[in-house]
C-alpha atoms as a PDB file:
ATOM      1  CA  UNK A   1      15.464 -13.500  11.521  1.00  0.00           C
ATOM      2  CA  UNK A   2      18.268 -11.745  12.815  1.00  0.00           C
ATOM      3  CA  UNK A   3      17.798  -9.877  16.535  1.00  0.00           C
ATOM      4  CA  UNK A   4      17.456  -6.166  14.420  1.00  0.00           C
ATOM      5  CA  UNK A   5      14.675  -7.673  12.143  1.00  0.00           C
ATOM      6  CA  UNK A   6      12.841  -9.518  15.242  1.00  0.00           C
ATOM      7  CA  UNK A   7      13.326  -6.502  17.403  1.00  0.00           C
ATOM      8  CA  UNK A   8      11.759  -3.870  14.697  1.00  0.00           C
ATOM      9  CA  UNK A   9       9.020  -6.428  14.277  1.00  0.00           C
ATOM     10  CA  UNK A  10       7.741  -5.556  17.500  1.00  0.00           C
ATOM     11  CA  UNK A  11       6.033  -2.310  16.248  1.00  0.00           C
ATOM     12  CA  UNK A  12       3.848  -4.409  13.858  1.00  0.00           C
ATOM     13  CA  UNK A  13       2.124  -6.024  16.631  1.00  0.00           C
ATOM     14  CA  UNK A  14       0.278  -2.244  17.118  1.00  0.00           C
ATOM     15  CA  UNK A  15      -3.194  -1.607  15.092  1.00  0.00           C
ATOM     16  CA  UNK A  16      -6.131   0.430  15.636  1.00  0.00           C
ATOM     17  CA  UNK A  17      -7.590  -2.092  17.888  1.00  0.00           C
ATOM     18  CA  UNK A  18      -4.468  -2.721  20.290  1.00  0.00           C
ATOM     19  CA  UNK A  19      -2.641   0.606  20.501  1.00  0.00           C
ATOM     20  CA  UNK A  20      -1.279  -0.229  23.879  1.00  0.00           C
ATOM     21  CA  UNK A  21       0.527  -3.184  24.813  1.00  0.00           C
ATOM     22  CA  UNK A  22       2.291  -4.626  28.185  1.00  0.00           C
ATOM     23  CA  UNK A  23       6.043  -6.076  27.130  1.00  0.00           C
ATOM     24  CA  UNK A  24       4.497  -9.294  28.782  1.00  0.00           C
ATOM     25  CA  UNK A  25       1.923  -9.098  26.384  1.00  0.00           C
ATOM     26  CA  UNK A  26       3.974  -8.142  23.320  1.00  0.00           C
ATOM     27  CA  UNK A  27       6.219 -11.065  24.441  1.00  0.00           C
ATOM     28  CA  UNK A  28       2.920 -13.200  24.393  1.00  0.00           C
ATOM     29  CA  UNK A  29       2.313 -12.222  21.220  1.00  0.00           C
ATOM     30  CA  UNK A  30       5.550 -12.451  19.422  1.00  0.00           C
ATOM     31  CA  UNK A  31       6.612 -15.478  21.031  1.00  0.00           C
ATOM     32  CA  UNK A  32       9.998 -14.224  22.815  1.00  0.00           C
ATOM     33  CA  UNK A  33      10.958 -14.374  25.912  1.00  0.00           C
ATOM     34  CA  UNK A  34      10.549 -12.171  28.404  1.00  0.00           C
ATOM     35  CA  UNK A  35      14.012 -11.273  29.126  1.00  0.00           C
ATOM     36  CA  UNK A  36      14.461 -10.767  25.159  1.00  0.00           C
ATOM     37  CA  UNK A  37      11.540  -8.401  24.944  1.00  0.00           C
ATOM     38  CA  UNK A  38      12.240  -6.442  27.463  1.00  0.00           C
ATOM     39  CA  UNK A  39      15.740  -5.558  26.346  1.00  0.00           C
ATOM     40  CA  UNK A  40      14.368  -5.041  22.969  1.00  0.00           C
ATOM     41  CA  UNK A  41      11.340  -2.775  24.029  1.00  0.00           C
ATOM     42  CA  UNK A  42      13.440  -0.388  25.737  1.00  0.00           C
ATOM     43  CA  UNK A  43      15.454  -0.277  23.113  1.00  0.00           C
ATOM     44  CA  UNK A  44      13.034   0.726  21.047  1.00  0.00           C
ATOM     45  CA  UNK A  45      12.022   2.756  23.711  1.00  0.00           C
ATOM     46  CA  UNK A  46      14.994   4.573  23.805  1.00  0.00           C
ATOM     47  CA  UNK A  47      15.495   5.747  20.002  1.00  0.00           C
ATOM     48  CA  UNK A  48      11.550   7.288  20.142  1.00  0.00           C
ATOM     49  CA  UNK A  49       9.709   4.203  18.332  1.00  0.00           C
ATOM     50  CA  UNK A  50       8.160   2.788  21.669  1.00  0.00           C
ATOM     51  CA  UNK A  51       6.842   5.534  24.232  1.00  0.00           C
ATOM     52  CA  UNK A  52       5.667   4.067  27.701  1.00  0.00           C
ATOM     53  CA  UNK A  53       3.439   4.509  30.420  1.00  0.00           C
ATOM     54  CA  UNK A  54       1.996   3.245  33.192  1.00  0.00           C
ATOM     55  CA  UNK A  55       4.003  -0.173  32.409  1.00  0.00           C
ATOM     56  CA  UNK A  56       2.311   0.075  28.797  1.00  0.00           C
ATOM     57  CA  UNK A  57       3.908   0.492  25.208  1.00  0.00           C
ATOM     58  CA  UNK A  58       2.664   2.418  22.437  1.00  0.00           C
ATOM     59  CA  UNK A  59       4.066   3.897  18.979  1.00  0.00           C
ATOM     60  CA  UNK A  60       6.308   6.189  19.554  1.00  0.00           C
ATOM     61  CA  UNK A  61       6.919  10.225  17.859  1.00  0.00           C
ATOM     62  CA  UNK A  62       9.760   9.192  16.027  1.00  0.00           C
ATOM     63  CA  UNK A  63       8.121   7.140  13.722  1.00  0.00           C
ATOM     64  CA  UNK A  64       6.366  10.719  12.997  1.00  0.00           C
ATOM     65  CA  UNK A  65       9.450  12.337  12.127  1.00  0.00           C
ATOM     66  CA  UNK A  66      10.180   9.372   9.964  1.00  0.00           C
ATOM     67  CA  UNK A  67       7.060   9.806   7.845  1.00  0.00           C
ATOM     68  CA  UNK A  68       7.957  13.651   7.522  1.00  0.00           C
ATOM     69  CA  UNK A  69      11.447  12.610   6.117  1.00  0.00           C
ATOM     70  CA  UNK A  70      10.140  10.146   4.147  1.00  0.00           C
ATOM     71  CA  UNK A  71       7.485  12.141   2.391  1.00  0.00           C
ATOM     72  CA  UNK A  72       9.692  14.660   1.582  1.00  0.00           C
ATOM     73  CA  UNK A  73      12.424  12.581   0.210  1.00  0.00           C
ATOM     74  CA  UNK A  74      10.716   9.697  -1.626  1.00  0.00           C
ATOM     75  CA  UNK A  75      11.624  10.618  -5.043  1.00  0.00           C
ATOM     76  CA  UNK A  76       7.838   8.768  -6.133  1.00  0.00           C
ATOM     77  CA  UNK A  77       5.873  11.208  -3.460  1.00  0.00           C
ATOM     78  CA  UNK A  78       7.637  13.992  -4.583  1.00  0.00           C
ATOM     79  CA  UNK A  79       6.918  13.531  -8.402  1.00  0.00           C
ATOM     80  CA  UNK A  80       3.661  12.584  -7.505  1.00  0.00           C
ATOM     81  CA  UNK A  81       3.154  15.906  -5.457  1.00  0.00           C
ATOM     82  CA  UNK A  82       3.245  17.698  -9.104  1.00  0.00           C
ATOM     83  CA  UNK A  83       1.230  15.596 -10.929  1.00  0.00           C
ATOM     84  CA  UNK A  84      -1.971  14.350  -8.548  1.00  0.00           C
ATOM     85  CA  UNK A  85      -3.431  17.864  -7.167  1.00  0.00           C
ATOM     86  CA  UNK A  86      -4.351  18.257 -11.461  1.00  0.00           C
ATOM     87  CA  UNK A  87      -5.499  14.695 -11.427  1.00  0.00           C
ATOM     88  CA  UNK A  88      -7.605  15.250  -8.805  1.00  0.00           C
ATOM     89  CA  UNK A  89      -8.809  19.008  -9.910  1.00  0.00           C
ATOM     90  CA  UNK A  90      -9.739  17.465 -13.650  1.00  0.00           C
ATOM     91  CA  UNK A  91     -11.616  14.222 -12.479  1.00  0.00           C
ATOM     92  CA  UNK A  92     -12.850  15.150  -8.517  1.00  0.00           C
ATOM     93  CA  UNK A  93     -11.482  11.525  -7.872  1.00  0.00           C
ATOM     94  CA  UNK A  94      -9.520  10.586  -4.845  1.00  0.00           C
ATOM     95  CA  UNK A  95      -5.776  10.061  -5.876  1.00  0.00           C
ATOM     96  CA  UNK A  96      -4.105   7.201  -4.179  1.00  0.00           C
ATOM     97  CA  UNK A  97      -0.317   6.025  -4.292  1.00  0.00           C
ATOM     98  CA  UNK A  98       0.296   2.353  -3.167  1.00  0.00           C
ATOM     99  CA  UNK A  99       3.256   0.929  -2.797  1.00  0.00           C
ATOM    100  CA  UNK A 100       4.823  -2.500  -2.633  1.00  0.00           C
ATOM    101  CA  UNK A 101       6.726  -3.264   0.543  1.00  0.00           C
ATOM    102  CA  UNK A 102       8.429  -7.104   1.699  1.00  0.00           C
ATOM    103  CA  UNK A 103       5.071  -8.168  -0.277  1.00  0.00           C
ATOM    104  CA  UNK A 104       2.800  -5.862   1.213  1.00  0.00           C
ATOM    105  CA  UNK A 105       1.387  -3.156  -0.027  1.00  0.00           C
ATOM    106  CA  UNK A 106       0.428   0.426   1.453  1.00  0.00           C
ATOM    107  CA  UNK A 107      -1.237   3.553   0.393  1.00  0.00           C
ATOM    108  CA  UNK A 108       1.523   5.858   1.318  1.00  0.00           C
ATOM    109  CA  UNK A 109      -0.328   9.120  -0.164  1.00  0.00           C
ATOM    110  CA  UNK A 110      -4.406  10.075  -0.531  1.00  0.00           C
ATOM    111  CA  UNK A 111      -5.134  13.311  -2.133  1.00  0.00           C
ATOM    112  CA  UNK A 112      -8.960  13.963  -1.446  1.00  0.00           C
ATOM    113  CA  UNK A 113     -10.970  15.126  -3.927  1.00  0.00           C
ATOM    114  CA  UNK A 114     -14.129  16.667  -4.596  1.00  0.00           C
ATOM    115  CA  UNK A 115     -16.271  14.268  -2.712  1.00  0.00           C
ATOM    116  CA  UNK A 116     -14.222  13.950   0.187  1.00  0.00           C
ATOM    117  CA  UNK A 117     -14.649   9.954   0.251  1.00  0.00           C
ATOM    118  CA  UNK A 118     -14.287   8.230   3.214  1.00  0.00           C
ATOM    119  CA  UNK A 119     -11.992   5.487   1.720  1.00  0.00           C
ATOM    120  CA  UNK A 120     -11.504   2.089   4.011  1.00  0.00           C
ATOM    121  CA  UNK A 121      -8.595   1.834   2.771  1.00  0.00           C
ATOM    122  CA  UNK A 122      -6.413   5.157   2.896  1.00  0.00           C
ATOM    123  CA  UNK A 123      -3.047   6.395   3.619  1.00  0.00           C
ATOM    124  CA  UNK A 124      -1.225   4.326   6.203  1.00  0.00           C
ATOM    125  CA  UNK A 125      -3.462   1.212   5.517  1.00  0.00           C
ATOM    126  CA  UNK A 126      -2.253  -2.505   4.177  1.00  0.00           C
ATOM    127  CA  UNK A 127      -3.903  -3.328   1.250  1.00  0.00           C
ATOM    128  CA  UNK A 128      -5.250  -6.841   0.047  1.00  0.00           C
ATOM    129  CA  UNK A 129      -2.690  -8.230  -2.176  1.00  0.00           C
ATOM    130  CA  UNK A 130      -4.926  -8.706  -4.639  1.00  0.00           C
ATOM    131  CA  UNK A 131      -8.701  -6.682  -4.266  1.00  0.00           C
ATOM    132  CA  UNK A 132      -8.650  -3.100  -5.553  1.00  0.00           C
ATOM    133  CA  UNK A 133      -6.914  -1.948  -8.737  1.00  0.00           C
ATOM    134  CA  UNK A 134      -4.096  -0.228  -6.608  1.00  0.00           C
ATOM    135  CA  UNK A 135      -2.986  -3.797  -5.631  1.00  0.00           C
ATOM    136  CA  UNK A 136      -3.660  -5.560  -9.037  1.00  0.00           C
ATOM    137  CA  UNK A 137      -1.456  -3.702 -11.240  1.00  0.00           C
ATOM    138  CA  UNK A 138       1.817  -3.626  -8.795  1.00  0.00           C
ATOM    139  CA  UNK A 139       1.108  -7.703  -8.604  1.00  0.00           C
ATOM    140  CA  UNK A 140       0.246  -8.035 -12.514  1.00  0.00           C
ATOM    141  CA  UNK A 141       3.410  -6.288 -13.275  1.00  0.00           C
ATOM    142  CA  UNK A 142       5.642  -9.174 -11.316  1.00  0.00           C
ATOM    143  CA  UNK A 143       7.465 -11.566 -13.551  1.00  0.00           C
ATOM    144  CA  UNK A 144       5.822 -15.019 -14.159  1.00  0.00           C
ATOM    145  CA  UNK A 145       8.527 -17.074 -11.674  1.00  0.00           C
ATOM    146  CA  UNK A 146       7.998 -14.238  -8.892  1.00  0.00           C
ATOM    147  CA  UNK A 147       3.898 -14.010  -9.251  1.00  0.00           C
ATOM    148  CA  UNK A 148       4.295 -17.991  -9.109  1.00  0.00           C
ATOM    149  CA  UNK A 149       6.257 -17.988  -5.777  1.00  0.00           C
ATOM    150  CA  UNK A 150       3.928 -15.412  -4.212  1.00  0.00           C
ATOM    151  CA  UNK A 151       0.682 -17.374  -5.237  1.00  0.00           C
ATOM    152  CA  UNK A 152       2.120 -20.216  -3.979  1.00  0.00           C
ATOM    153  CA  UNK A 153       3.336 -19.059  -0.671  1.00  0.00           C
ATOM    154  CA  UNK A 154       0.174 -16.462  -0.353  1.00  0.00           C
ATOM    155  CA  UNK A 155      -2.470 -18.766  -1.920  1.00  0.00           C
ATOM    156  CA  UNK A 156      -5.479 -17.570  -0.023  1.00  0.00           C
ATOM    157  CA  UNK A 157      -5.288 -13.767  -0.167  1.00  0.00           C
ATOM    158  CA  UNK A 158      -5.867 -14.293  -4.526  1.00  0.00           C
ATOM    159  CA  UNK A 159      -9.295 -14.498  -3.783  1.00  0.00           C
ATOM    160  CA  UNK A 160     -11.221 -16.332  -7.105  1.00  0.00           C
ATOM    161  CA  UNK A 161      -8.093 -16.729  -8.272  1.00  0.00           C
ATOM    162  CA  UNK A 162      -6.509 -18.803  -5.446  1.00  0.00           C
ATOM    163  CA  UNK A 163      -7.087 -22.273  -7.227  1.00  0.00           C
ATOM    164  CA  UNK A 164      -6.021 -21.625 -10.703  1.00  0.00           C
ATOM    165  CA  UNK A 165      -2.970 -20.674 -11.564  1.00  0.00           C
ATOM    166  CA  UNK A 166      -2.935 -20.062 -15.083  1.00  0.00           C
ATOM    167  CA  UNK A 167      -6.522 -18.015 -14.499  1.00  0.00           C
ATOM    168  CA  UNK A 168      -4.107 -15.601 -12.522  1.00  0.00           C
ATOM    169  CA  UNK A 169      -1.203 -15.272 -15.106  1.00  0.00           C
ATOM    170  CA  UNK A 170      -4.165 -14.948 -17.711  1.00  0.00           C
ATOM    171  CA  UNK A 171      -5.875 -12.222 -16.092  1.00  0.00           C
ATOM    172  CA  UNK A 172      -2.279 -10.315 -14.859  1.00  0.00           C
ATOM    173  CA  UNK A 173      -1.532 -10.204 -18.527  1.00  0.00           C
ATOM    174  CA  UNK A 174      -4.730  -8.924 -19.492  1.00  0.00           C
ATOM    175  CA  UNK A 175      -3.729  -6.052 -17.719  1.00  0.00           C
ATOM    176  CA  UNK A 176      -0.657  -5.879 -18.155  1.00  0.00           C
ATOM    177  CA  UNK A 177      -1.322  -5.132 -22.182  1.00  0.00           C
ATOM    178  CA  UNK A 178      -4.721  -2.650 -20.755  1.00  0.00           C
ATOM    179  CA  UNK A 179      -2.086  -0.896 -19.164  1.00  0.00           C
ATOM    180  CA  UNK A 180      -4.300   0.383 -16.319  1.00  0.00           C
ATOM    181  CA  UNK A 181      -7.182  -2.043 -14.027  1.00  0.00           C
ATOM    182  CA  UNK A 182     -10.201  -1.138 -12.897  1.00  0.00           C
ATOM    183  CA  UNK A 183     -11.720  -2.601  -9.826  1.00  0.00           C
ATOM    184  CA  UNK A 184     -15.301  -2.117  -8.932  1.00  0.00           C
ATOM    185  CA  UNK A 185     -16.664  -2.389  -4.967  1.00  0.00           C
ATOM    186  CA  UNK A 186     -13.378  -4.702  -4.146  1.00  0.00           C
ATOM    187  CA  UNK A 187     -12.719  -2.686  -1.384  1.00  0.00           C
ATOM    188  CA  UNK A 188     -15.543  -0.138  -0.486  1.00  0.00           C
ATOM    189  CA  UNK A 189     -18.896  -1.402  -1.980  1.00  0.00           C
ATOM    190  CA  UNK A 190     -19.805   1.420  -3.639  1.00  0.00           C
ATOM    191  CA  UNK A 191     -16.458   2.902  -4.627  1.00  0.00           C
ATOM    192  CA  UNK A 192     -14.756   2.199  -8.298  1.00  0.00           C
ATOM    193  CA  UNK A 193     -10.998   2.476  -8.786  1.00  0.00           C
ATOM    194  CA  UNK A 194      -8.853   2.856 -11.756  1.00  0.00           C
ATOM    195  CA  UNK A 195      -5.165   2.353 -11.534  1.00  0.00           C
ATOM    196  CA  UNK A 196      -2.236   2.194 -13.111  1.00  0.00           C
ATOM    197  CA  UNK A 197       1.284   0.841 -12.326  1.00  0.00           C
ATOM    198  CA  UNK A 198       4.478   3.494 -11.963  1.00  0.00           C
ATOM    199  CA  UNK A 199       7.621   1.782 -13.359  1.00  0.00           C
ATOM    200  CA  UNK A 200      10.612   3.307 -12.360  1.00  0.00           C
ATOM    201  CA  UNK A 201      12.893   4.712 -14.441  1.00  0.00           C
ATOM    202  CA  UNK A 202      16.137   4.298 -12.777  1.00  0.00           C
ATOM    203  CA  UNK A 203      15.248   0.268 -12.526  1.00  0.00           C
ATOM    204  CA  UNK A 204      12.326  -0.442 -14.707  1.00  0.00           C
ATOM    205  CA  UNK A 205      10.621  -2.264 -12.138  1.00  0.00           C
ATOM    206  CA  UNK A 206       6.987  -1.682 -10.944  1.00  0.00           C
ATOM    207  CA  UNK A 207       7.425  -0.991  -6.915  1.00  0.00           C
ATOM    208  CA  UNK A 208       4.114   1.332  -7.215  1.00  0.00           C
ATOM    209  CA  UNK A 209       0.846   2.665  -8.798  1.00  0.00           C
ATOM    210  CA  UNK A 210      -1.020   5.533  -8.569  1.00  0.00           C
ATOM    211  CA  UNK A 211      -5.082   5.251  -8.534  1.00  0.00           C
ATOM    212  CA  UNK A 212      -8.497   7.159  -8.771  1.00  0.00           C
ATOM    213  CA  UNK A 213     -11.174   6.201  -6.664  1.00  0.00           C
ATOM    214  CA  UNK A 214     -14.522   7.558  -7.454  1.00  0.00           C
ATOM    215  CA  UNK A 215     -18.387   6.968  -6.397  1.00  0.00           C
ATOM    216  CA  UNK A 216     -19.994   4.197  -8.745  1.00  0.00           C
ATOM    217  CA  UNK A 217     -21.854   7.126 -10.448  1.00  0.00           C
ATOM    218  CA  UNK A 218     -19.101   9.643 -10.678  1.00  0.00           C
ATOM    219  CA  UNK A 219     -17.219   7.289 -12.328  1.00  0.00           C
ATOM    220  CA  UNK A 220     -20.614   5.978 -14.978  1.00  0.00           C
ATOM    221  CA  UNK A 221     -19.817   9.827 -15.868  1.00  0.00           C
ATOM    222  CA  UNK A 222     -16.260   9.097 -17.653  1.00  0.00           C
ATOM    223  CA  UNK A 223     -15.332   7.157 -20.694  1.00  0.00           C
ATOM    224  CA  UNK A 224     -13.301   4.427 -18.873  1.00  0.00           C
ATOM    225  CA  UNK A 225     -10.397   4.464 -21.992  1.00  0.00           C
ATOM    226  CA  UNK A 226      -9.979   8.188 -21.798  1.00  0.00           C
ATOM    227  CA  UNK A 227      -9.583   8.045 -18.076  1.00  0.00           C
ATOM    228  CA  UNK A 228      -7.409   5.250 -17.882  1.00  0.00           C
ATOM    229  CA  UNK A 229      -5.403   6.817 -20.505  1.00  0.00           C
ATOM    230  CA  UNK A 230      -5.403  10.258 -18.611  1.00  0.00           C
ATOM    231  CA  UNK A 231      -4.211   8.069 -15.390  1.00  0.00           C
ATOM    232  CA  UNK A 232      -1.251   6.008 -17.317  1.00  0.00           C
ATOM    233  CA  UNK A 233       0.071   8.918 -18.718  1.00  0.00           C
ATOM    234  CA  UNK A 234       0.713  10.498 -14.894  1.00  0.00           C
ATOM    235  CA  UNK A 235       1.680   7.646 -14.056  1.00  0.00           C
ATOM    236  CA  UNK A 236       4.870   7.491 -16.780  1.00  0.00           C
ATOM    237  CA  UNK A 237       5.590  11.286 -15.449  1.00  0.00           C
ATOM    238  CA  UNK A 238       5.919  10.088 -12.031  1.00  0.00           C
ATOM    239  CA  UNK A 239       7.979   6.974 -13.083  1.00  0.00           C
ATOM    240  CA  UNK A 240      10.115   9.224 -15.391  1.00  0.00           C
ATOM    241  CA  UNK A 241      11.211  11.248 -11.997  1.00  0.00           C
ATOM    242  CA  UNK A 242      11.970   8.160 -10.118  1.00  0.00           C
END
């Protein structure tokens, strides 16, 4: 890694369950040195991603104004800002958009819907690679040499599918030609979610979905073709914008 890369990797060491962090201790962690992590904590420190006190390190408020800038100018958020307030008006589902990230992927927008769900999984969160439709559809969509590497290199996180290979291809095209995946208690027991992928326009890849997450009998309510339907065909307006 080059010094940028390891340096900026230092604010992925923060969660919910160490929000504070001594430089000895993010040293510790990262395996630097100390001399190396102090010059690149108060670096960090500097430009408004690290704050400190009391000899401890925490996110800083410019990864705030960050999110601002990147919510308003992320051509997929913004199409998506005219297209999931009617998803979630018509089906009272929780709209969710996911998207892929150095192979990662993050719900990077929740709009809450009628039941107000308390989702495990919600904006800001890293997603399984492969539990929850969000995840499925971005991964089914890879090409067969890339899905191979990434199974390969991320074996464990494919769940029943981490021994067999060709089960996984199998199953990615399945959805693939369904065009949308539902995924039911993969993530929250007694939450169902239907997604579909977003392929962008201006590349053709699939870098995103967008999903609806419902209670297990909210979602008995719907025909599941008609919904998934309903949820590819905002999901090719959002793609069309990007």
């Amino acid at each position: 890694m080059s010094s940028l890369t390891k340096m900026l990797s230092i604010l992925d060491v923060f969660s919910s369950s160490a929000t504070s962090m001594t430089a000895e201790e993010i040293a510790e962690q990262m395996g630097f040195s100390r001399t190396t992590c102090y010059r690149y904590v108060k670096e960090l420190a500097s430009v408004g991603l690290l704050v400190s006190s009391s000899g401890r390190y925490t996110l800083g408020p410019r990864i705030i104004h960050l999110d601002y800038n990147m919510r308003q100018s992320d051509p997929t958020l913004t199409a998506a800002k005219l297209v999931t307030p009617k998803l979630v008006r018509v089906t009272g589902g929780d709209a969710l958009i996911a998207a892929l990230f150095d192979e990662q992927i993050i719900n990077v927008m929740h709009e809450t819907g009628a039941d107000n769900l308390q989702l495990g999984f919600g904006r800001g969160r890293i997603m399984p690679l492969f539990q929850g439709a969000s995840s499925q559809v971005i991964v089914a969509a890879m090409s067969r040499t890339r899905l191979k590497r990434l199974h390969e290199r991320r074996n464990a996180e494919f769940g029943e599918f981490a021994a067999d290979w060709t089960r996984l291809w199998r199953h990615c095209q399945q959805i693939v030609e369904t065009g949308y995946c539902i995924s039911r208690g993969e993530l929250d027991s007694e939450f169902v979610g239907i997604a579909a992928p977003i392929r962008a326009a201006s590349s053709g890849e699939v870098n995103s979905s967008l999903s609806l997450i419902f209670h297990a009998e909210h979602f008995a309510l719907f025909d599941e073709v008609v919904l998934g339907k309903l949820l590819v065909d905002a999901s090719l307006t959002i793609g069309k914008a990007t």
